[in-house]
N, C-alpha and C. Protein backbone atom coordinates (compact mmCIF):
# COMPACT_ATOMS: atom_id res chain seq x y z
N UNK A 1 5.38 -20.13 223.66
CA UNK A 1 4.74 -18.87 223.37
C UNK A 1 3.25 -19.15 223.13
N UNK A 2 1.99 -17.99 223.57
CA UNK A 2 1.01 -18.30 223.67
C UNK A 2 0.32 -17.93 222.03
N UNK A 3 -0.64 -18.98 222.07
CA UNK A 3 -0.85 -18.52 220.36
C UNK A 3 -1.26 -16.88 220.34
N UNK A 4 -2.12 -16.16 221.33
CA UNK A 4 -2.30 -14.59 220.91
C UNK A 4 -1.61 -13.86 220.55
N UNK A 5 -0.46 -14.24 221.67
CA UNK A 5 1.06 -13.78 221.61
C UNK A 5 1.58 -13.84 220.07
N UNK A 6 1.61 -14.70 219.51
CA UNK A 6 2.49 -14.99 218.39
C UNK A 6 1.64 -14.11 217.15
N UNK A 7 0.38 -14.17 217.26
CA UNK A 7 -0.59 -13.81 216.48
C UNK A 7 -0.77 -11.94 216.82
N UNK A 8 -0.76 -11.39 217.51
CA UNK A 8 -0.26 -10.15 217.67
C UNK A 8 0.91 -9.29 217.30
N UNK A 9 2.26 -10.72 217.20
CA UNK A 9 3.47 -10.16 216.76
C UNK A 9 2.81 -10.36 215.55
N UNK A 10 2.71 -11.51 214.76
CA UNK A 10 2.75 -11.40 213.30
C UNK A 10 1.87 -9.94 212.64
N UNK A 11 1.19 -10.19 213.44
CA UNK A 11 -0.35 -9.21 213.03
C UNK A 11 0.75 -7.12 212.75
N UNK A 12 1.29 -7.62 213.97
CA UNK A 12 1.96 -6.03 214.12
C UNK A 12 3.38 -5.91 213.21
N UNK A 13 3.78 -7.28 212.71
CA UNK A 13 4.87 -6.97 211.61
C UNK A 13 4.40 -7.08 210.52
N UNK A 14 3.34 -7.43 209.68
CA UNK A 14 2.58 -6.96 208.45
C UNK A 14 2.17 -5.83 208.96
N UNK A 15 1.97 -5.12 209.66
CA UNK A 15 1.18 -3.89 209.83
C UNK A 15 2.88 -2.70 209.45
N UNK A 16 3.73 -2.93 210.34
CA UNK A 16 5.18 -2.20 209.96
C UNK A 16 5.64 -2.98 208.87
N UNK A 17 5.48 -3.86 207.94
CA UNK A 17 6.10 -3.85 206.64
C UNK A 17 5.17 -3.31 205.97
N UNK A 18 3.75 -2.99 205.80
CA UNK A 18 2.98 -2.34 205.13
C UNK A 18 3.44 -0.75 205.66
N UNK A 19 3.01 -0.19 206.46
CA UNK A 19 3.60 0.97 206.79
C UNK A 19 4.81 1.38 206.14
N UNK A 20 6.31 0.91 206.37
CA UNK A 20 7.25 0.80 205.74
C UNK A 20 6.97 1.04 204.51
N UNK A 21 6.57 0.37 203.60
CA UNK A 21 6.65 0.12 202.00
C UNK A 21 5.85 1.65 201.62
N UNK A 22 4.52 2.18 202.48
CA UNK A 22 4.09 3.71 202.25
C UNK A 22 4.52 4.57 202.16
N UNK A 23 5.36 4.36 203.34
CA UNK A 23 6.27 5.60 203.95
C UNK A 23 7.84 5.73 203.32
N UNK A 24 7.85 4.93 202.30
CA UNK A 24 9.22 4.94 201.67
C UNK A 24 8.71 4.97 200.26
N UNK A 25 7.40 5.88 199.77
CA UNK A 25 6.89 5.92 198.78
C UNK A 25 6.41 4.41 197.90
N UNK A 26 6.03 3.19 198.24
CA UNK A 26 5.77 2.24 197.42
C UNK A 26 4.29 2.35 196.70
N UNK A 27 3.73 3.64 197.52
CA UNK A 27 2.26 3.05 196.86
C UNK A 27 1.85 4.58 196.76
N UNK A 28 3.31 5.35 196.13
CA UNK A 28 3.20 6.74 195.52
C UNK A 28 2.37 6.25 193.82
N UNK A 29 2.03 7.26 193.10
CA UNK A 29 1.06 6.91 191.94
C UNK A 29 2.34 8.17 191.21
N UNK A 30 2.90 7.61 189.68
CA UNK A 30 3.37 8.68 189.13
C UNK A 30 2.46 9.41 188.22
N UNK A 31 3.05 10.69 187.84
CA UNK A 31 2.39 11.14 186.86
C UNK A 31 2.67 12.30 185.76
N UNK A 32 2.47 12.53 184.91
CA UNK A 32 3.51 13.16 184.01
C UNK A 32 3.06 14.87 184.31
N UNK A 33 4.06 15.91 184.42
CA UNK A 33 4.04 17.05 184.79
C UNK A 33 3.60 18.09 183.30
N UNK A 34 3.51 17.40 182.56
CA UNK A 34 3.37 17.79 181.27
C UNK A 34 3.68 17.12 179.80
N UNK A 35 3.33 18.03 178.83
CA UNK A 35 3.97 17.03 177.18
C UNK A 35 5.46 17.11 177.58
N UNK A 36 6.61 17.59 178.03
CA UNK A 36 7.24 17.91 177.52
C UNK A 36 7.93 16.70 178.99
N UNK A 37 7.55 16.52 180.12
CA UNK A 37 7.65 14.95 180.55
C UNK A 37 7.27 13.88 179.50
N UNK A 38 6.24 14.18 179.45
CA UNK A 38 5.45 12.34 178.27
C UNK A 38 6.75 12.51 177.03
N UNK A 39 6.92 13.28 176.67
CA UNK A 39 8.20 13.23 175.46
C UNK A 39 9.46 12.44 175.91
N UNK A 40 9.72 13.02 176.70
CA UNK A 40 11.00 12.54 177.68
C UNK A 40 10.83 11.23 177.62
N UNK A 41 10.22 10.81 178.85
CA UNK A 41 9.76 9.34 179.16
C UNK A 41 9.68 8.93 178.24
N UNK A 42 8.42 9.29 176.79
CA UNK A 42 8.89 8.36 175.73
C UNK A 42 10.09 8.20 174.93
N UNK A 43 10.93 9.03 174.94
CA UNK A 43 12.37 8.65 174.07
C UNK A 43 13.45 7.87 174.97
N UNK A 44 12.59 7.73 176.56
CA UNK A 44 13.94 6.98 176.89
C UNK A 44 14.07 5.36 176.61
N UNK A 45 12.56 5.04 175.99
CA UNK A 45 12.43 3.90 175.36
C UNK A 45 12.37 3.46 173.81
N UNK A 46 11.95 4.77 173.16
CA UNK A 46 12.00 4.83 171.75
C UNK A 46 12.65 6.34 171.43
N UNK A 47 14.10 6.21 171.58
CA UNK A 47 14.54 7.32 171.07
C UNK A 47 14.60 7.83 169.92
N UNK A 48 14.53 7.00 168.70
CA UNK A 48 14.61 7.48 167.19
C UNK A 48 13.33 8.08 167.04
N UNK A 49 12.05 7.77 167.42
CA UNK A 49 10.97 8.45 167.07
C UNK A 49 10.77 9.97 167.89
N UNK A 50 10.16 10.60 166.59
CA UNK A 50 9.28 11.90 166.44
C UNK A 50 8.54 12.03 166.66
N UNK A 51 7.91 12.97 168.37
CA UNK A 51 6.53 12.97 168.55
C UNK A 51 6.14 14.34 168.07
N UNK A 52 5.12 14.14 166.96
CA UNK A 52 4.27 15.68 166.55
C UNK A 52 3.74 16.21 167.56
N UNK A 53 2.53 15.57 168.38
CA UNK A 53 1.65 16.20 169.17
C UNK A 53 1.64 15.17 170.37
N UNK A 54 0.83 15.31 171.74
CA UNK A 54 0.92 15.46 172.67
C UNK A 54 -0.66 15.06 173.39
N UNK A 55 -1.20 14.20 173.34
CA UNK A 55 -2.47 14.42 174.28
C UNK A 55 -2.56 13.67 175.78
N UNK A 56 -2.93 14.96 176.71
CA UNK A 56 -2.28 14.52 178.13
C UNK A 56 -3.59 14.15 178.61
N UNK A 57 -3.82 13.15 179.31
CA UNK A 57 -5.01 12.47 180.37
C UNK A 57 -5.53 14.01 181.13
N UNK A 58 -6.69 13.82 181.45
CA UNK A 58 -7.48 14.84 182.59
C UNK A 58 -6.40 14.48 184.12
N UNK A 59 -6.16 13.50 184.55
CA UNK A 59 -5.28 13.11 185.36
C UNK A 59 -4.08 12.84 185.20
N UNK A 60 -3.74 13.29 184.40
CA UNK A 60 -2.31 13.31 184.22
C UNK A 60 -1.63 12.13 184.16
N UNK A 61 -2.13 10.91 184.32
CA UNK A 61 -1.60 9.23 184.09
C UNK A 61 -1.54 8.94 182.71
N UNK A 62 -1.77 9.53 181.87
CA UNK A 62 -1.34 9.00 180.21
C UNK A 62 -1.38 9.76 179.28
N UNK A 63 -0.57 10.11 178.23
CA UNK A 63 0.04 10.38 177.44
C UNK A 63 -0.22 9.82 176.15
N UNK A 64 -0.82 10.20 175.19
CA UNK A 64 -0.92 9.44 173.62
C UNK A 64 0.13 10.50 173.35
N UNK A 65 0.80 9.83 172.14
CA UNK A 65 1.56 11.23 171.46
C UNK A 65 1.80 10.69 169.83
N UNK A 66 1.37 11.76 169.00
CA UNK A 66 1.38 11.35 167.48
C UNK A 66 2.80 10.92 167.21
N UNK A 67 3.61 10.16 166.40
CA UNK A 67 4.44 10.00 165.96
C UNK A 67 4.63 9.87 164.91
N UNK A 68 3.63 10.09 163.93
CA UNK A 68 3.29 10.06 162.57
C UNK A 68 3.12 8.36 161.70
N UNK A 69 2.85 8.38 160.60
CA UNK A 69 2.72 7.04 160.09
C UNK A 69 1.53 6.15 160.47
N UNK A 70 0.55 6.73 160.58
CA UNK A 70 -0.47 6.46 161.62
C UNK A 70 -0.13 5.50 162.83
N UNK A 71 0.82 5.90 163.22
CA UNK A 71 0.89 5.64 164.69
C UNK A 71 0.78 6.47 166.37
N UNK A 72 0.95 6.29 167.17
CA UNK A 72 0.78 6.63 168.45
C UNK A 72 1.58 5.85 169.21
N UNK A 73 2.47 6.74 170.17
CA UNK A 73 2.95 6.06 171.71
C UNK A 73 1.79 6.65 172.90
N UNK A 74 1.92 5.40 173.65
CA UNK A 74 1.22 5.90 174.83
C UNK A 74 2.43 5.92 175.85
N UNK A 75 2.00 6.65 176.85
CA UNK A 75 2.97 6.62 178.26
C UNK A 75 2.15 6.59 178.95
N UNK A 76 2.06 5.63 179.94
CA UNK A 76 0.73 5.41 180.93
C UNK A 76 1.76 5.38 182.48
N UNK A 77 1.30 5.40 183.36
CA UNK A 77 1.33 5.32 184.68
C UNK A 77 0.87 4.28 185.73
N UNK A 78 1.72 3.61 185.83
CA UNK A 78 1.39 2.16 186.34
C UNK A 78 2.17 2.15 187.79
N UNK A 79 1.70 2.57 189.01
CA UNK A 79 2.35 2.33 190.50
C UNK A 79 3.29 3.86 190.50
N UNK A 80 4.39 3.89 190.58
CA UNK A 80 5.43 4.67 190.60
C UNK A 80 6.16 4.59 189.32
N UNK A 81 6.10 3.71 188.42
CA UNK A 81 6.52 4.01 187.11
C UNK A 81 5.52 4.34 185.66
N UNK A 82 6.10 4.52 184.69
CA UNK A 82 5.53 4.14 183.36
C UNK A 82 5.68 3.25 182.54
N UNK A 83 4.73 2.70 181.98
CA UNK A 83 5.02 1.98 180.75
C UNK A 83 4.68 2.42 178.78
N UNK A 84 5.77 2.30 178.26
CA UNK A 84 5.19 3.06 176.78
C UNK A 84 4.99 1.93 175.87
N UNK A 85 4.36 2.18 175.05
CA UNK A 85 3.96 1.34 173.88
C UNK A 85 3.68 2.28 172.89
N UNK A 86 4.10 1.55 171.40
CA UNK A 86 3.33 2.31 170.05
C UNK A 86 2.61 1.25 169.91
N UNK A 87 1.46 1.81 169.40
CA UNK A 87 0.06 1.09 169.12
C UNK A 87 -0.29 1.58 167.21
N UNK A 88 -1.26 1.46 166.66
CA UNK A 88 -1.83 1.77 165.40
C UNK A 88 -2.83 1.43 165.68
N UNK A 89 -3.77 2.03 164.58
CA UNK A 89 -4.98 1.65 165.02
C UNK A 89 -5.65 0.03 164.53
N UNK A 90 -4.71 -1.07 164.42
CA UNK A 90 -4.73 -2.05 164.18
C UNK A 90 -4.76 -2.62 165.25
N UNK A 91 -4.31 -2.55 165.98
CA UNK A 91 -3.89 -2.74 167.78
C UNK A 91 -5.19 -2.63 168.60
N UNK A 92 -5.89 -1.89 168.18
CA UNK A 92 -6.96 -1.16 169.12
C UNK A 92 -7.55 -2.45 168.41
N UNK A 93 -8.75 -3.31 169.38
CA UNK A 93 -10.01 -4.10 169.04
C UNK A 93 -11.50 -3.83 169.27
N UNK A 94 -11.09 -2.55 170.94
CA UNK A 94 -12.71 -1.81 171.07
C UNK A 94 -12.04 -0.30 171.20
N UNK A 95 -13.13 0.03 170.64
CA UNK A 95 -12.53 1.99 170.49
C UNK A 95 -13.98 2.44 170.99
N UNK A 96 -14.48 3.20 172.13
CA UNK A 96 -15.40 3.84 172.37
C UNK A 96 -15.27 5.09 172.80
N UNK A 97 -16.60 6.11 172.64
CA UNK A 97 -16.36 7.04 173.71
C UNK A 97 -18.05 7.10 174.52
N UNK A 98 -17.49 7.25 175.78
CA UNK A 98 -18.97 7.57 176.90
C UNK A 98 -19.21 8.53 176.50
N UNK A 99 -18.46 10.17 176.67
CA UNK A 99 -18.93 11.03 176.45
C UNK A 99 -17.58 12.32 175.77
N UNK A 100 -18.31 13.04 175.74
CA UNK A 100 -17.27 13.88 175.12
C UNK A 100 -15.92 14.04 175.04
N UNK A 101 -15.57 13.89 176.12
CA UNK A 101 -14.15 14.22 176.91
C UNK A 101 -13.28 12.46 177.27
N UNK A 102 -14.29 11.35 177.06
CA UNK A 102 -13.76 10.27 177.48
C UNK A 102 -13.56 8.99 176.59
N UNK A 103 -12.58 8.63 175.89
CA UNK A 103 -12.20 7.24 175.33
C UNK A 103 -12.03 6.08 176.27
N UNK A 104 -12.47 5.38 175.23
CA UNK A 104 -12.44 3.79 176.13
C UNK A 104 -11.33 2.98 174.67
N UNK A 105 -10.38 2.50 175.17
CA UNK A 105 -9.70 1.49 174.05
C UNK A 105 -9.16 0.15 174.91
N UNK A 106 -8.94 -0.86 174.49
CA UNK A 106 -8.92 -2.14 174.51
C UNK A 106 -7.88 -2.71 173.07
N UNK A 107 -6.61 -2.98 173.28
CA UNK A 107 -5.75 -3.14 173.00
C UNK A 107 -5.42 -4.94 172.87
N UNK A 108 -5.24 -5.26 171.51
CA UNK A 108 -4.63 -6.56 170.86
C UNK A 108 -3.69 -6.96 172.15
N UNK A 109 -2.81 -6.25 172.55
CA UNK A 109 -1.40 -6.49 173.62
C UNK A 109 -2.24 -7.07 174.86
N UNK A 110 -1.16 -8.38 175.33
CA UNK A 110 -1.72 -9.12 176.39
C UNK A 110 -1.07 -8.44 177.77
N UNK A 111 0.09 -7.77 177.48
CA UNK A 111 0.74 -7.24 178.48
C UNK A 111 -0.06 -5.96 179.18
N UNK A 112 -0.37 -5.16 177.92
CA UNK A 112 -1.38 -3.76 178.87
C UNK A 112 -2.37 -3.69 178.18
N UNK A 113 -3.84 -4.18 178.83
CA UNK A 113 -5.09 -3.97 177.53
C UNK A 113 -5.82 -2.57 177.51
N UNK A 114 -5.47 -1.84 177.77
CA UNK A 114 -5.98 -0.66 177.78
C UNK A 114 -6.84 -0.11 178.72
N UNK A 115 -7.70 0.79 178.53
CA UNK A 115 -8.49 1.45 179.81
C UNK A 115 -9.38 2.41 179.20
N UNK A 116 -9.99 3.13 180.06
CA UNK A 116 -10.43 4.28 179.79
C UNK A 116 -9.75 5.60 180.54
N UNK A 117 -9.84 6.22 179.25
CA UNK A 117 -9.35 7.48 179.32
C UNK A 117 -10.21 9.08 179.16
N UNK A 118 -9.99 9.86 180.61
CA UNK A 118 -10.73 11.40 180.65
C UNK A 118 -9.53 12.11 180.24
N UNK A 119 -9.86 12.79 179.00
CA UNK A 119 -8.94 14.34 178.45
C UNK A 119 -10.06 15.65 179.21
N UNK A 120 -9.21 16.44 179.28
CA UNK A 120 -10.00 17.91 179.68
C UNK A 120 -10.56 18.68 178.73
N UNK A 121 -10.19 17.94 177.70
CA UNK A 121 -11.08 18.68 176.47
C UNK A 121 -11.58 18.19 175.65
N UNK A 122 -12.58 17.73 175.00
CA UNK A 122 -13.54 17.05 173.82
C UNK A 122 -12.77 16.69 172.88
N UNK A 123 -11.79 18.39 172.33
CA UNK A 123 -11.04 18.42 171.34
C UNK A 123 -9.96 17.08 170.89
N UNK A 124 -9.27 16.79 172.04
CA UNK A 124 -8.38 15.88 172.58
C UNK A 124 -9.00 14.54 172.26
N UNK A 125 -9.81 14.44 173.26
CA UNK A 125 -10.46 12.95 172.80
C UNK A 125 -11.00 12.88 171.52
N UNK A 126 -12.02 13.69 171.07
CA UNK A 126 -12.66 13.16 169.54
C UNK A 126 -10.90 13.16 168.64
N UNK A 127 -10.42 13.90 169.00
CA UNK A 127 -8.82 13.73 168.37
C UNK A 127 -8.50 12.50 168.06
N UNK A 128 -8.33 11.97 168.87
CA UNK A 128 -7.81 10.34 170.03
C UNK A 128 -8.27 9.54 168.96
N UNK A 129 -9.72 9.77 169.01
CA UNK A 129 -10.55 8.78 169.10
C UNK A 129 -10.98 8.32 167.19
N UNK A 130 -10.60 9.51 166.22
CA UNK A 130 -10.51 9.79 165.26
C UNK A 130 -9.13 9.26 164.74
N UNK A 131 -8.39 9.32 165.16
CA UNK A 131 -6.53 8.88 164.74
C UNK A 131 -6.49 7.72 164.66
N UNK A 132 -7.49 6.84 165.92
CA UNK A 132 -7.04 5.17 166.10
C UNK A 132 -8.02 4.27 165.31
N UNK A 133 -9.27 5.37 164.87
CA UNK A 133 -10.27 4.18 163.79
C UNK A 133 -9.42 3.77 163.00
N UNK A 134 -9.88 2.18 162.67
CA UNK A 134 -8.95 1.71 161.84
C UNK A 134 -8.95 2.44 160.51
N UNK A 135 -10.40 2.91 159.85
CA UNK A 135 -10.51 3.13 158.66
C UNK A 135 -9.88 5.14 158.33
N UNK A 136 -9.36 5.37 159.27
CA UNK A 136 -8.87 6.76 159.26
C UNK A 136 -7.13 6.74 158.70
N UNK A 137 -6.63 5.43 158.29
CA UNK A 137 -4.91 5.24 157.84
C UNK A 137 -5.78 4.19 156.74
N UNK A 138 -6.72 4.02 156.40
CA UNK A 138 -6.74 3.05 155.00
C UNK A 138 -6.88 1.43 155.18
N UNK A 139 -6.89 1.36 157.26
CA UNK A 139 -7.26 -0.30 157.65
C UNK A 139 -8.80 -0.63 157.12
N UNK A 140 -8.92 -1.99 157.79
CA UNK A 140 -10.17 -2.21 158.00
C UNK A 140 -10.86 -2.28 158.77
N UNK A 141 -12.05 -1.87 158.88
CA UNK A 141 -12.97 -1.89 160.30
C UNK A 141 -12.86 -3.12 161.00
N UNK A 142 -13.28 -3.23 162.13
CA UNK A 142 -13.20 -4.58 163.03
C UNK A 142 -14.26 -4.83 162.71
């Protein structure tokens, strides 16, 4: 077999296993349809907890939700699934905001370090962003 030859097949079967993996949803993005999804999703990992409130991403990829005790679950959106975590604001190591509507956190956890996050409303974020200072549950500042 001539090397073009061989190099054309390969070339055209990464091209149909990439195709494939699209077209059978692999590189769909999930995202939560509302609080009352982010609730869901979070009890199917922490069912004993109580979420008070609800703050949903501008894009719909994450979910904080109060659970009281100064804590927080997140539900984030990672490929076609989610991942949840409870955090405190002990957890958090950088807490910023750019601007009104947008938190930046950076998370102790080696598994998911956090991101930045757009809410659709100021309210939401200065919310956010107020709950996870350490010194707002009686921690200490970083």
């Amino acid at each position: 077999m001539s090397l073009p030859l061989l190099v054309a097949i390969v070339a055209l079967g990464i091209a149909l296993s990439v195709a494939a993996v699209h077209f059978t949803g692999g590189s769909k993005t999930a995202t939560l349809s509302g609080a009352d999804h982010a609730k869901s999703r979070f009890a199917e990992d922490f069912p004993d907890e109580i979420v008070a409130a609800v703050r949903l991403t501008a894009d719909a990829g994450t979910a904080f939700l109060d659970i009281g005790r100064g804590r927080f679950g997140i539900v984030h959106s990672v490929g076609d699934c989610f991942l949840t975590r409870i955090v405190t604001p002990q957890d958090v190591t950088i807490l910023d905001t750019g601007d009104g509507n947008t938190v930046s956190l950076r998370l102790a956890d080696f598994t998911w370090k956090g991101g930045r996050f757009r809410f659709a409303s100021a309210t939401d974020a200065q919310g956010l962003l107020k709950a996870l200072e350490p010194q707002s549950f009686g921690g200490e500042a970083a």
